[in-house]
Each structure stands twice: as structure tokens, then as C-alpha cells.
ModelCIF file with pLDDT and N, C-alpha, C, O atoms, coordinates in Angstrom:
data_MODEL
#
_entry.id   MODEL 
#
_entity.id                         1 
_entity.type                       polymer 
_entity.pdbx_number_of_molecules   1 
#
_entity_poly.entity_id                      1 
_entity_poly.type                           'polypeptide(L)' 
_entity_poly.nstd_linkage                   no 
_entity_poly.nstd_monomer                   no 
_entity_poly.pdbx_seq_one_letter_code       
;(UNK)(UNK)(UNK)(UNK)(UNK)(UNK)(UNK)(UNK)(UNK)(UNK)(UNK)(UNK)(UNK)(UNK)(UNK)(UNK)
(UNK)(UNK)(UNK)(UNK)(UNK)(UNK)(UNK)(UNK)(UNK)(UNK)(UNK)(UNK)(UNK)(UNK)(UNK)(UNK)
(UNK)(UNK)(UNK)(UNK)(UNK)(UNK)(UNK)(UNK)(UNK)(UNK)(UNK)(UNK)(UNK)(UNK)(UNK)
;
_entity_poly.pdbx_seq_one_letter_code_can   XXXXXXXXXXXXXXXXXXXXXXXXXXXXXXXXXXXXXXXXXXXXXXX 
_entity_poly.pdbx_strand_id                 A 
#
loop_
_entity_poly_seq.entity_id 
_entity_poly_seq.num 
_entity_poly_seq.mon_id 
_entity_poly_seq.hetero 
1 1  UNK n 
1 2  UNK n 
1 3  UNK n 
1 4  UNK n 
1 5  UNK n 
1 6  UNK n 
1 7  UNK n 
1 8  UNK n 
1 9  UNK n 
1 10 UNK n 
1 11 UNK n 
1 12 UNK n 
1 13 UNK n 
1 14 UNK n 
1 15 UNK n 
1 16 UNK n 
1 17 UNK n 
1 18 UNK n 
1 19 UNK n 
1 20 UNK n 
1 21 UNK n 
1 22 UNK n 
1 23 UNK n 
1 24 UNK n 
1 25 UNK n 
1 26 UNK n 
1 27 UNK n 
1 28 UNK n 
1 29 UNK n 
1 30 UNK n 
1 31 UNK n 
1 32 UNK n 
1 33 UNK n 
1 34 UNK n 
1 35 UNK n 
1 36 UNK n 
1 37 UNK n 
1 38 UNK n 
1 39 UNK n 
1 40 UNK n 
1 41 UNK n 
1 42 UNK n 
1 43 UNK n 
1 44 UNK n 
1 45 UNK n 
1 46 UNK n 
1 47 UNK n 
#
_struct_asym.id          A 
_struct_asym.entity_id   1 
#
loop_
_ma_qa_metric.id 
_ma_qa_metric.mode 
_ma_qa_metric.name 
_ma_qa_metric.software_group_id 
_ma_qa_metric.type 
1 global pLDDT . pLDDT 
2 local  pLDDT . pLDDT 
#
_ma_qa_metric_global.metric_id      1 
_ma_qa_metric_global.metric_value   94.28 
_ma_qa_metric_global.model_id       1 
_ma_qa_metric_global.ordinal_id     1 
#
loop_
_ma_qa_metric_local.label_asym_id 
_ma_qa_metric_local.label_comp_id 
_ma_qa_metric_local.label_seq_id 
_ma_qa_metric_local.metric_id 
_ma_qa_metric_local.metric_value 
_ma_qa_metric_local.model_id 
_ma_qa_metric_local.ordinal_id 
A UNK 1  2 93.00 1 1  
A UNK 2  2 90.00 1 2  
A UNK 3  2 89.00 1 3  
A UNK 4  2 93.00 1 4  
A UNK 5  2 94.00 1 5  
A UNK 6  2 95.00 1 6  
A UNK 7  2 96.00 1 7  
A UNK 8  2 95.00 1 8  
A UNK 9  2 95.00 1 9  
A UNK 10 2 96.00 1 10 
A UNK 11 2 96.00 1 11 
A UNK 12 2 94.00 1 12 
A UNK 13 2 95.00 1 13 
A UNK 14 2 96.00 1 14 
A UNK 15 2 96.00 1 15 
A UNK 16 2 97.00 1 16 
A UNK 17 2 97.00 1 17 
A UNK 18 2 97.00 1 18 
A UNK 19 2 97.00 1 19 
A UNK 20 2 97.00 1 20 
A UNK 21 2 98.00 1 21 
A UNK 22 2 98.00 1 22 
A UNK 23 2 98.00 1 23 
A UNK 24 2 97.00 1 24 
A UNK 25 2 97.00 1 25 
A UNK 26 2 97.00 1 26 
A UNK 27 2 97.00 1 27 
A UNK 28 2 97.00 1 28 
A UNK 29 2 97.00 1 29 
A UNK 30 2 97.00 1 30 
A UNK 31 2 96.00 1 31 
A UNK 32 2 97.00 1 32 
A UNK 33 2 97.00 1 33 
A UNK 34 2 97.00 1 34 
A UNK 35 2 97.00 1 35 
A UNK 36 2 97.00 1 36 
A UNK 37 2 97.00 1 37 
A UNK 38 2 96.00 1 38 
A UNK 39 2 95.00 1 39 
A UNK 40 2 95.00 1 40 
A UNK 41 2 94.00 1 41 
A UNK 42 2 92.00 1 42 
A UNK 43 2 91.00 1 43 
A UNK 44 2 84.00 1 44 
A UNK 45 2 78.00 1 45 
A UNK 46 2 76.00 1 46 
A UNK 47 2 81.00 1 47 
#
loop_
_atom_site.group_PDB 
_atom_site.id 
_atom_site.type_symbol 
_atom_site.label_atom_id 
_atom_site.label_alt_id 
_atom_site.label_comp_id 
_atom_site.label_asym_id 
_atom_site.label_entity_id 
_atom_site.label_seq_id 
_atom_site.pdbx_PDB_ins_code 
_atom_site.Cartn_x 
_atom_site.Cartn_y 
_atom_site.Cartn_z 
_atom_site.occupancy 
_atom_site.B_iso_or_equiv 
_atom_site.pdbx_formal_charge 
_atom_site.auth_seq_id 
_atom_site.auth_comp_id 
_atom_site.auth_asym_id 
_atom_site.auth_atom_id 
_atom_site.pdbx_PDB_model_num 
ATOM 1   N N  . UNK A 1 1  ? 95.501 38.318 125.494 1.00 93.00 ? 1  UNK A N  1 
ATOM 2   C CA . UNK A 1 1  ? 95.684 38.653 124.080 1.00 93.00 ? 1  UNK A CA 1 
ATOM 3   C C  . UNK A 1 1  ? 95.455 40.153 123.886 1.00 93.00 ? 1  UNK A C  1 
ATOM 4   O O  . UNK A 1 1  ? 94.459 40.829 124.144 1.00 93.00 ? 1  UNK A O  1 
ATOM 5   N N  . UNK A 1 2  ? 96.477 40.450 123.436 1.00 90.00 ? 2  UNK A N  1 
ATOM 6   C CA . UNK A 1 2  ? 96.189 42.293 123.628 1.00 90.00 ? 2  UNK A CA 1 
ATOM 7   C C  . UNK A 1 2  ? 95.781 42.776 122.521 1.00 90.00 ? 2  UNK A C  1 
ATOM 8   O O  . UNK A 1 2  ? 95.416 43.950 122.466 1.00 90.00 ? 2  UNK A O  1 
ATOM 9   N N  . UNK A 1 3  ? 95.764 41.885 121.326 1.00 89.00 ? 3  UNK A N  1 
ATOM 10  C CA . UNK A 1 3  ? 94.701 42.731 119.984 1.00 89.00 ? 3  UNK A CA 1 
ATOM 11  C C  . UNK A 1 3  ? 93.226 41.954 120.206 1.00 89.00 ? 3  UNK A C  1 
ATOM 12  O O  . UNK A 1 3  ? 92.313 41.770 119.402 1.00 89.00 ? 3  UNK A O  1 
ATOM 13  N N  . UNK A 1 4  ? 93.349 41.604 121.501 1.00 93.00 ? 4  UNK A N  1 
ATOM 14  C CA . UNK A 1 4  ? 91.355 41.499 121.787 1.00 93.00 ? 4  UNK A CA 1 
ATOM 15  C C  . UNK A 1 4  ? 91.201 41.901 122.769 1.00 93.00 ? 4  UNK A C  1 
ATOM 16  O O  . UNK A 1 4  ? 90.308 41.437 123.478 1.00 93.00 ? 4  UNK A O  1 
ATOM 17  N N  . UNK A 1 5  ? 91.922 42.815 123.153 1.00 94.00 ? 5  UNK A N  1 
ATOM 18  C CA . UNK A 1 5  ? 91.245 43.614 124.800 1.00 94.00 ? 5  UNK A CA 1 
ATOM 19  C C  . UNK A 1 5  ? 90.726 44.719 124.913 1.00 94.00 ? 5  UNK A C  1 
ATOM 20  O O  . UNK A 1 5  ? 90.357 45.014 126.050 1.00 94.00 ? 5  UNK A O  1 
ATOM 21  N N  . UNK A 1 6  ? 90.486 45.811 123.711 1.00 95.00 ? 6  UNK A N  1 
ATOM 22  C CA . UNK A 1 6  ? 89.626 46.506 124.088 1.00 95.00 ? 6  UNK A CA 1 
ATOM 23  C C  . UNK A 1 6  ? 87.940 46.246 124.330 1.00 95.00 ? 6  UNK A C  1 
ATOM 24  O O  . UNK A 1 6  ? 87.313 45.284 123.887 1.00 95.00 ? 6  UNK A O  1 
ATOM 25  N N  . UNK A 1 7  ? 87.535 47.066 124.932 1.00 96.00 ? 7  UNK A N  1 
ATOM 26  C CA . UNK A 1 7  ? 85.998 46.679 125.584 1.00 96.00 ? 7  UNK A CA 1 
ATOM 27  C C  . UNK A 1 7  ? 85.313 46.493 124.078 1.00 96.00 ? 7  UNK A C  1 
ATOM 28  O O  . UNK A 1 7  ? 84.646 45.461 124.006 1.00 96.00 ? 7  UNK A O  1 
ATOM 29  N N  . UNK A 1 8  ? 85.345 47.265 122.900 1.00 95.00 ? 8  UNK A N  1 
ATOM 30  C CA . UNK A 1 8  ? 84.579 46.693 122.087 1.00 95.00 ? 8  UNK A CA 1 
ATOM 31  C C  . UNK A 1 8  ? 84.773 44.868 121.387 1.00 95.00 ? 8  UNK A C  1 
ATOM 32  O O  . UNK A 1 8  ? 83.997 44.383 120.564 1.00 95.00 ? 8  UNK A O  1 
ATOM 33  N N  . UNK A 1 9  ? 85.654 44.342 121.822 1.00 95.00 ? 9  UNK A N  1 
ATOM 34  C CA . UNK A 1 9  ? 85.281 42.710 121.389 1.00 95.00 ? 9  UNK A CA 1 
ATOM 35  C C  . UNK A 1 9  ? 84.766 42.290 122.719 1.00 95.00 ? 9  UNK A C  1 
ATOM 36  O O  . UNK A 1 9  ? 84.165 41.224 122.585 1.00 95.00 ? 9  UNK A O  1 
ATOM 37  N N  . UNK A 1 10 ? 84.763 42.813 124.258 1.00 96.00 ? 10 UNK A N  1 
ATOM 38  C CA . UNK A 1 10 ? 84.279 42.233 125.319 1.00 96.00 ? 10 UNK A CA 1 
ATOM 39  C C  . UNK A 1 10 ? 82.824 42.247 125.023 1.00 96.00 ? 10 UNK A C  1 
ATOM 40  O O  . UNK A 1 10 ? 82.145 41.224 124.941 1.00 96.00 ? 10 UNK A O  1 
ATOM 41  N N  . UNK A 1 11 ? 82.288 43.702 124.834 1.00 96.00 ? 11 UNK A N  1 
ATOM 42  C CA . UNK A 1 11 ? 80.669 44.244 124.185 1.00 96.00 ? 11 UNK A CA 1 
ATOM 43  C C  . UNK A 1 11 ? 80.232 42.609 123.450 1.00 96.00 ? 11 UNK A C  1 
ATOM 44  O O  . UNK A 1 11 ? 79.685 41.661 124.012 1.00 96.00 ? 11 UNK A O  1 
ATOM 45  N N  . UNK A 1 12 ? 80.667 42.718 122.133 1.00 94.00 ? 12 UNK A N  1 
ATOM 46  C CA . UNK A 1 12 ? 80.784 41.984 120.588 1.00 94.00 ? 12 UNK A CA 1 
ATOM 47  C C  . UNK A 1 12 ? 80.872 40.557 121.555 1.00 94.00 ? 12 UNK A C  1 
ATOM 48  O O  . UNK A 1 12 ? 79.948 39.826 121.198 1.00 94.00 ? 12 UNK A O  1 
ATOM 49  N N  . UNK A 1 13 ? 81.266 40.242 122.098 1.00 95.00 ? 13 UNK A N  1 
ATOM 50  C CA . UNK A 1 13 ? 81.221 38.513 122.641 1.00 95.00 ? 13 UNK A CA 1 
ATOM 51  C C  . UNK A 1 13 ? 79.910 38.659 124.084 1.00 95.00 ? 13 UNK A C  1 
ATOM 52  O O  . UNK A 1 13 ? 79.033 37.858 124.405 1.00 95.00 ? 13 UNK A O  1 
ATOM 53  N N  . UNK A 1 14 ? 80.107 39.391 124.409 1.00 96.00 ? 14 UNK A N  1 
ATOM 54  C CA . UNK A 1 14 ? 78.651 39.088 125.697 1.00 96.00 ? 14 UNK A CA 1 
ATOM 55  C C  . UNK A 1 14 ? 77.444 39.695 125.078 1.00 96.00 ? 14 UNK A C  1 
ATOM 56  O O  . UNK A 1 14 ? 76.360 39.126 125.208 1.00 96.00 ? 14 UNK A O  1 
ATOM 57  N N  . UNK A 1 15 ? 77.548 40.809 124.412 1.00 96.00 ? 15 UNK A N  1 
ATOM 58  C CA . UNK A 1 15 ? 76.308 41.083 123.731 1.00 96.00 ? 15 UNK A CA 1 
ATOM 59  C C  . UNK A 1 15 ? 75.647 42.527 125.112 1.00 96.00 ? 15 UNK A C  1 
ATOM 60  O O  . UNK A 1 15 ? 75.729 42.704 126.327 1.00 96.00 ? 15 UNK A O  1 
ATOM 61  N N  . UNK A 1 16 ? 75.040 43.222 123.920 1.00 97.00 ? 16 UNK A N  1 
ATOM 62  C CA . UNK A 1 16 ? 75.033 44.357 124.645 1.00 97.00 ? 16 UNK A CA 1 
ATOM 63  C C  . UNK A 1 16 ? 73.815 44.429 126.210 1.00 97.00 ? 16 UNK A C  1 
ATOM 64  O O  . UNK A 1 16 ? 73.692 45.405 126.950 1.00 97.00 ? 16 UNK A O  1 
ATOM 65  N N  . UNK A 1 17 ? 73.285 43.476 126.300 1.00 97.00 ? 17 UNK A N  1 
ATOM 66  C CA . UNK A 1 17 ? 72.160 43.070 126.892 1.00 97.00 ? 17 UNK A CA 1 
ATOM 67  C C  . UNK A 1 17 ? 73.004 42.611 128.259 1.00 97.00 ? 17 UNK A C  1 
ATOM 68  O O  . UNK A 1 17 ? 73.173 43.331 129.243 1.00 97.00 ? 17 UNK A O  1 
ATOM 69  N N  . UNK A 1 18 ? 73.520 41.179 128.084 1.00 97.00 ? 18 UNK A N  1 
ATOM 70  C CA . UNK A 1 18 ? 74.346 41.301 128.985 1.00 97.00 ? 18 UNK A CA 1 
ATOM 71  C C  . UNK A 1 18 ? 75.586 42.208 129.655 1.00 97.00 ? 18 UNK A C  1 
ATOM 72  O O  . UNK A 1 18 ? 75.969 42.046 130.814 1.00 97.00 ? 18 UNK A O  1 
ATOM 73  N N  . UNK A 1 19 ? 76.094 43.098 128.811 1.00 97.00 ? 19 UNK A N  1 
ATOM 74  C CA . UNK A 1 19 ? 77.148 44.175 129.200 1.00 97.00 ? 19 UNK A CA 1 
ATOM 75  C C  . UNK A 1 19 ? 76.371 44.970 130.223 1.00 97.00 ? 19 UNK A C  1 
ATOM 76  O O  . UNK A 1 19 ? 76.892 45.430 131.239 1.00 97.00 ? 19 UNK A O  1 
ATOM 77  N N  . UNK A 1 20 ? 75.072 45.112 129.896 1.00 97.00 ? 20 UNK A N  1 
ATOM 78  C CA . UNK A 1 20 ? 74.420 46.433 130.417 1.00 97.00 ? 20 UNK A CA 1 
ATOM 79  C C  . UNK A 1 20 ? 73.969 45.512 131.885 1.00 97.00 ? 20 UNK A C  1 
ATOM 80  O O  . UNK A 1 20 ? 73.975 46.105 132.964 1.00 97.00 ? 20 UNK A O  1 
ATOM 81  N N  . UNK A 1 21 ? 73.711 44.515 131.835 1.00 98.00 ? 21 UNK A N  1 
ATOM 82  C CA . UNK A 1 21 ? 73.015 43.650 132.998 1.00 98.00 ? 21 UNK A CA 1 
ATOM 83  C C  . UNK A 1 21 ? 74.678 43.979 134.238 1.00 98.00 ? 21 UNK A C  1 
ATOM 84  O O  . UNK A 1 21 ? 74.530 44.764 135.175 1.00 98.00 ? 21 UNK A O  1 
ATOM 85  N N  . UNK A 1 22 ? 75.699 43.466 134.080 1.00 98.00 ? 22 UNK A N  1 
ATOM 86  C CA . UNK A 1 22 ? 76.772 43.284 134.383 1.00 98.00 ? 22 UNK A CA 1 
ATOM 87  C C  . UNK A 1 22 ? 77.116 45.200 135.223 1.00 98.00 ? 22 UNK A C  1 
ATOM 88  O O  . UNK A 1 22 ? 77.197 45.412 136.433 1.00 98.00 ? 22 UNK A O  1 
ATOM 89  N N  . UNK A 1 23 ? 77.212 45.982 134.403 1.00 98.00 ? 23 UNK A N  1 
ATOM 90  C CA . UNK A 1 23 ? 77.427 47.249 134.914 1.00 98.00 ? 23 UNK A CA 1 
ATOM 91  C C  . UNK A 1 23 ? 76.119 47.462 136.038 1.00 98.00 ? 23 UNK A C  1 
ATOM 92  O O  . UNK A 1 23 ? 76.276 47.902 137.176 1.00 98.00 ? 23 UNK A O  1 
ATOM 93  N N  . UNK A 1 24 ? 74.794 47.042 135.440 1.00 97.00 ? 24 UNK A N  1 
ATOM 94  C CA . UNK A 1 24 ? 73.821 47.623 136.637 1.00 97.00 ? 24 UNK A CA 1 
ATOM 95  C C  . UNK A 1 24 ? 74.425 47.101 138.098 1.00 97.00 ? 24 UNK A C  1 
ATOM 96  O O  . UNK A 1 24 ? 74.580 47.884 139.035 1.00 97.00 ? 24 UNK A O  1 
ATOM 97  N N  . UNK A 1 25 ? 74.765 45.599 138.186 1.00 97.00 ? 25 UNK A N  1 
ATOM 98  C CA . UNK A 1 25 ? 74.852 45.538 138.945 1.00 97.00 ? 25 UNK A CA 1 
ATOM 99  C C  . UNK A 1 25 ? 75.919 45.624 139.639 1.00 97.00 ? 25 UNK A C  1 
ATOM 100 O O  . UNK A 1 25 ? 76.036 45.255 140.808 1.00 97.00 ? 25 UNK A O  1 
ATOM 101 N N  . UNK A 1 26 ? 76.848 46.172 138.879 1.00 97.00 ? 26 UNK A N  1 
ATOM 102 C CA . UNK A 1 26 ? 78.542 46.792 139.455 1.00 97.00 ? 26 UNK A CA 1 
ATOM 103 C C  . UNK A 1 26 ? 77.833 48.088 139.978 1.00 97.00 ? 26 UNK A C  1 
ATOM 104 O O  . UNK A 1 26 ? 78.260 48.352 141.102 1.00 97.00 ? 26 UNK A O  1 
ATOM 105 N N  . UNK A 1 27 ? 76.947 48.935 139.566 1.00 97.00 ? 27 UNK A N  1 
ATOM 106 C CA . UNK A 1 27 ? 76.649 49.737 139.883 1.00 97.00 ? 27 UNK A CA 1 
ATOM 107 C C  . UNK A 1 27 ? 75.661 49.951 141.833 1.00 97.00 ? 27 UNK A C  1 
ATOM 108 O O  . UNK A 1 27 ? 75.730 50.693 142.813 1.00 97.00 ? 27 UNK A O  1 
ATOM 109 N N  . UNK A 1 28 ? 75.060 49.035 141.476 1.00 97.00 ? 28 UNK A N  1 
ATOM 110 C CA . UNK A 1 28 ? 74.167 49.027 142.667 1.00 97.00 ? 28 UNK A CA 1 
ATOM 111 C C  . UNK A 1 28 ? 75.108 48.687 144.113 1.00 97.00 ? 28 UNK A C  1 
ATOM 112 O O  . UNK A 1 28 ? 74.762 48.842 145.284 1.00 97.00 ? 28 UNK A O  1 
ATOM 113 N N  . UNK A 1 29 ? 76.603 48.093 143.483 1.00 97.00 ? 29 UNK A N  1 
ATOM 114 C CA . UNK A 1 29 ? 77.215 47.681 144.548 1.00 97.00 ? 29 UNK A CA 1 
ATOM 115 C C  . UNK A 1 29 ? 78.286 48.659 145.208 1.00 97.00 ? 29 UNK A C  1 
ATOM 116 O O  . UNK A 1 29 ? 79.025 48.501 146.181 1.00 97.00 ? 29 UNK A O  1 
ATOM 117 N N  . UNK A 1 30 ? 78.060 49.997 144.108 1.00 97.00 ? 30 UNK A N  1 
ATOM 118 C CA . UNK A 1 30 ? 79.548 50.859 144.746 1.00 97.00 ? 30 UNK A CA 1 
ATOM 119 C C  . UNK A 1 30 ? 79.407 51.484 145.895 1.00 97.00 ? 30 UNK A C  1 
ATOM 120 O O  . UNK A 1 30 ? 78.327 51.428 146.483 1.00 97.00 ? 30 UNK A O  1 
ATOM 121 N N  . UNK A 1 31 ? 80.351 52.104 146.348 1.00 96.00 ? 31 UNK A N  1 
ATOM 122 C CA . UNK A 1 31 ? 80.061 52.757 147.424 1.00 96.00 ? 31 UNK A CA 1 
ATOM 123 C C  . UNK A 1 31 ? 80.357 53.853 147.049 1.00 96.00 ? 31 UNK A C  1 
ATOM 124 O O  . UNK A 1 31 ? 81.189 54.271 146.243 1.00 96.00 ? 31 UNK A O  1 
ATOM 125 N N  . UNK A 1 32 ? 79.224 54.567 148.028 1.00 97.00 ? 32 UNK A N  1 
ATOM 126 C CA . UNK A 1 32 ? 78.905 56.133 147.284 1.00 97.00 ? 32 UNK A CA 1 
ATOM 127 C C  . UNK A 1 32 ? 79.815 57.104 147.449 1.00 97.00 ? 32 UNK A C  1 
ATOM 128 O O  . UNK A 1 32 ? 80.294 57.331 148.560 1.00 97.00 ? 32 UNK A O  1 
ATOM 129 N N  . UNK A 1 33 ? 80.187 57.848 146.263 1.00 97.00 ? 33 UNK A N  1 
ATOM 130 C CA . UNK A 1 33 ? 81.049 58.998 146.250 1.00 97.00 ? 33 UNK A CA 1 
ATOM 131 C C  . UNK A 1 33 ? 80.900 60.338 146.398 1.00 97.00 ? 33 UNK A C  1 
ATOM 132 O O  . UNK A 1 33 ? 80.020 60.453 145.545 1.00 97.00 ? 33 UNK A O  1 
ATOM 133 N N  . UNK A 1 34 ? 81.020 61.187 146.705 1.00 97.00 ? 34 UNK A N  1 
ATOM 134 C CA . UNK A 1 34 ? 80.181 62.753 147.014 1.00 97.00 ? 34 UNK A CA 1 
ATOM 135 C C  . UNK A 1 34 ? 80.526 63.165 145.597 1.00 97.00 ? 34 UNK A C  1 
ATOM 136 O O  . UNK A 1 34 ? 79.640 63.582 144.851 1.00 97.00 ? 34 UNK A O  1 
ATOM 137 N N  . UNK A 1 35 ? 81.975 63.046 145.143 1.00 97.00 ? 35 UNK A N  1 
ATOM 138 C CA . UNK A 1 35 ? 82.210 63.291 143.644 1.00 97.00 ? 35 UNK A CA 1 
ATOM 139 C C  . UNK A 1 35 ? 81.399 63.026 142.178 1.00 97.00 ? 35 UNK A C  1 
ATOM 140 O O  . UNK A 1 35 ? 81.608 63.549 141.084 1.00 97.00 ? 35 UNK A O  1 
ATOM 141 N N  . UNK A 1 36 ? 80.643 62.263 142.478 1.00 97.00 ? 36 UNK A N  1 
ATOM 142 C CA . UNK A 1 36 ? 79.541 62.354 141.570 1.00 97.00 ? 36 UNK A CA 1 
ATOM 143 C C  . UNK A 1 36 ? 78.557 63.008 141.146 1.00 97.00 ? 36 UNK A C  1 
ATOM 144 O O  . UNK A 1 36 ? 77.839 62.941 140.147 1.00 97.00 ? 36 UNK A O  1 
ATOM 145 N N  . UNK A 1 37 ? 78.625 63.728 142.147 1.00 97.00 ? 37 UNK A N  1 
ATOM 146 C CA . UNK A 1 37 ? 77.504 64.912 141.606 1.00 97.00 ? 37 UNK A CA 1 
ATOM 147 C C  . UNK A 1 37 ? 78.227 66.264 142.239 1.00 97.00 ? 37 UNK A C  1 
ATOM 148 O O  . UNK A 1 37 ? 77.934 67.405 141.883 1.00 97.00 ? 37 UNK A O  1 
ATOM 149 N N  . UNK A 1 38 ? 78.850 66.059 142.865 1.00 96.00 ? 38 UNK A N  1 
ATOM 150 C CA . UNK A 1 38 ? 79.214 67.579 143.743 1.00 96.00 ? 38 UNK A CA 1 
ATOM 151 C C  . UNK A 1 38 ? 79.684 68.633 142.767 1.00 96.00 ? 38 UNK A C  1 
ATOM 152 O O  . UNK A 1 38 ? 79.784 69.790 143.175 1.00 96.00 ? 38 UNK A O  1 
ATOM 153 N N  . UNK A 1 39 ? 80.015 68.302 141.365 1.00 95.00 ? 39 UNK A N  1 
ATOM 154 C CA . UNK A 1 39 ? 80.548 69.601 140.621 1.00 95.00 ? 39 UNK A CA 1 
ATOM 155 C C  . UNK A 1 39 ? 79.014 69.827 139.919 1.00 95.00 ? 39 UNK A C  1 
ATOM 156 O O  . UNK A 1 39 ? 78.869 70.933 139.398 1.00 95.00 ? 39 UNK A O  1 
ATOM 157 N N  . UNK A 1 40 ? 78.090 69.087 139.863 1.00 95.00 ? 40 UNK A N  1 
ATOM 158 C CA . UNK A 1 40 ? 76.771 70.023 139.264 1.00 95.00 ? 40 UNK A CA 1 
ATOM 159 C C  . UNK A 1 40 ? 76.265 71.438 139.802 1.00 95.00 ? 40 UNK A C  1 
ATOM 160 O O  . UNK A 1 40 ? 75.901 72.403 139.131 1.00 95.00 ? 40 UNK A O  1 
ATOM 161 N N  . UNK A 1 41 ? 76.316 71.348 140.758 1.00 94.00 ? 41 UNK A N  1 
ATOM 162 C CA . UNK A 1 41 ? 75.793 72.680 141.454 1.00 94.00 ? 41 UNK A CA 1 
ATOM 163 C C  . UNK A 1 41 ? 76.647 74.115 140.483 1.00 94.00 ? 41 UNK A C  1 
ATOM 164 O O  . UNK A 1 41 ? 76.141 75.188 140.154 1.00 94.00 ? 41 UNK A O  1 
ATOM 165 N N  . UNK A 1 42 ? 77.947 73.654 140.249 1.00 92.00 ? 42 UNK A N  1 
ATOM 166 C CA . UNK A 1 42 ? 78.753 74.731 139.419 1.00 92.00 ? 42 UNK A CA 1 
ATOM 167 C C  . UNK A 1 42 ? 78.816 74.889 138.355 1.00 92.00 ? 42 UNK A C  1 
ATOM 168 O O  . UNK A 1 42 ? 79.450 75.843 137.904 1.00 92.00 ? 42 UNK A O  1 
ATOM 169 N N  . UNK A 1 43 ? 78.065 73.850 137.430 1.00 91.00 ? 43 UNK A N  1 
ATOM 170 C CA . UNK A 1 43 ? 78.662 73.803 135.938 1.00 91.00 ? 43 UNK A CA 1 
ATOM 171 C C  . UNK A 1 43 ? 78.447 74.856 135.125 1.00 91.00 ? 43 UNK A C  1 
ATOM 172 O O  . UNK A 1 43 ? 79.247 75.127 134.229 1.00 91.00 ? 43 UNK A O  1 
ATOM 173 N N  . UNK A 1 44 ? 76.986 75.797 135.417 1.00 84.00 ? 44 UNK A N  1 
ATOM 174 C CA . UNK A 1 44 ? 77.150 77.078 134.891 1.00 84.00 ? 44 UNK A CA 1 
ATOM 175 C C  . UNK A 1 44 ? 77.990 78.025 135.581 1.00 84.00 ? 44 UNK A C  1 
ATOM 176 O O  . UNK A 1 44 ? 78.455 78.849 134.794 1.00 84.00 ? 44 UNK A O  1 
ATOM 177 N N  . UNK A 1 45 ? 78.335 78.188 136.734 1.00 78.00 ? 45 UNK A N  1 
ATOM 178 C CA . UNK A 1 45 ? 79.379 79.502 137.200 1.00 78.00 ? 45 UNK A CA 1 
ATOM 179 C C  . UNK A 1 45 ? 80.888 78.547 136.155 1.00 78.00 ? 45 UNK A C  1 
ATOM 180 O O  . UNK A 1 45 ? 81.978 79.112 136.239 1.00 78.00 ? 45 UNK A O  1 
ATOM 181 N N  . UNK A 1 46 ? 80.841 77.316 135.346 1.00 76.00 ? 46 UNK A N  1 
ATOM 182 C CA . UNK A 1 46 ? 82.242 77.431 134.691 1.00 76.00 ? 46 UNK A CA 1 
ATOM 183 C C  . UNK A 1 46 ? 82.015 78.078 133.426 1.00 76.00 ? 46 UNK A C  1 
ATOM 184 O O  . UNK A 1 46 ? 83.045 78.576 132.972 1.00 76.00 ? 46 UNK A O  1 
ATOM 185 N N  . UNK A 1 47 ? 80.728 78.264 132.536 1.00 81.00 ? 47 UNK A N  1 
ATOM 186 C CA . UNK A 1 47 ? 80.680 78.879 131.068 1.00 81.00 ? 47 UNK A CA 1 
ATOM 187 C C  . UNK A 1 47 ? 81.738 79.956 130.971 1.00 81.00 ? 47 UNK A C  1 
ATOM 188 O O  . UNK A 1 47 ? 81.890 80.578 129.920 1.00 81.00 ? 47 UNK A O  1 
#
């Protein structure tokens, strides 16, 4: 149903408790990217 697919009715039906439970543990399972942090070291040489 495509007028209920953005993430805010997914949020609105699991509830924000569970949304957040769901990402931790998508999270704990990724595999690590160097891209995640590798542009911090620069963000002031971009001002």
C-alpha cells in the first residue's frame, strides 16, 4: 500500500520503543565500514 509506506506509519504502528530496539540490533550486526568516520578527521579543513 503505497499511501502507508513511509517510515512514519511504520514508527506510528510498532511504536517508537520498538523501532529503536529493531535498528540497535540491525546495527550491532553490520559490517564495518571505514566510511563512517573517515571524513571526521577533515570536517574543519572543509569550513
Amino acid at each position: 500500500n503505497r499511501n502507508r509506506a513511509r517510515i512514519k506509519f511504520m514508527i506510528a504502528k510498532l511504536g517508537i520503543e520498538e523501532f529503536r530496539k529493531l535498528v540497535e540490533e540491525e546495527r550491532r550486526i553490520l559490517p564495518h565500514d571505514d566510511r563512517w568516520t573517515s571524513y571526521i578527521p577533515y570536517v574543519d579543513s572543509t569550513q
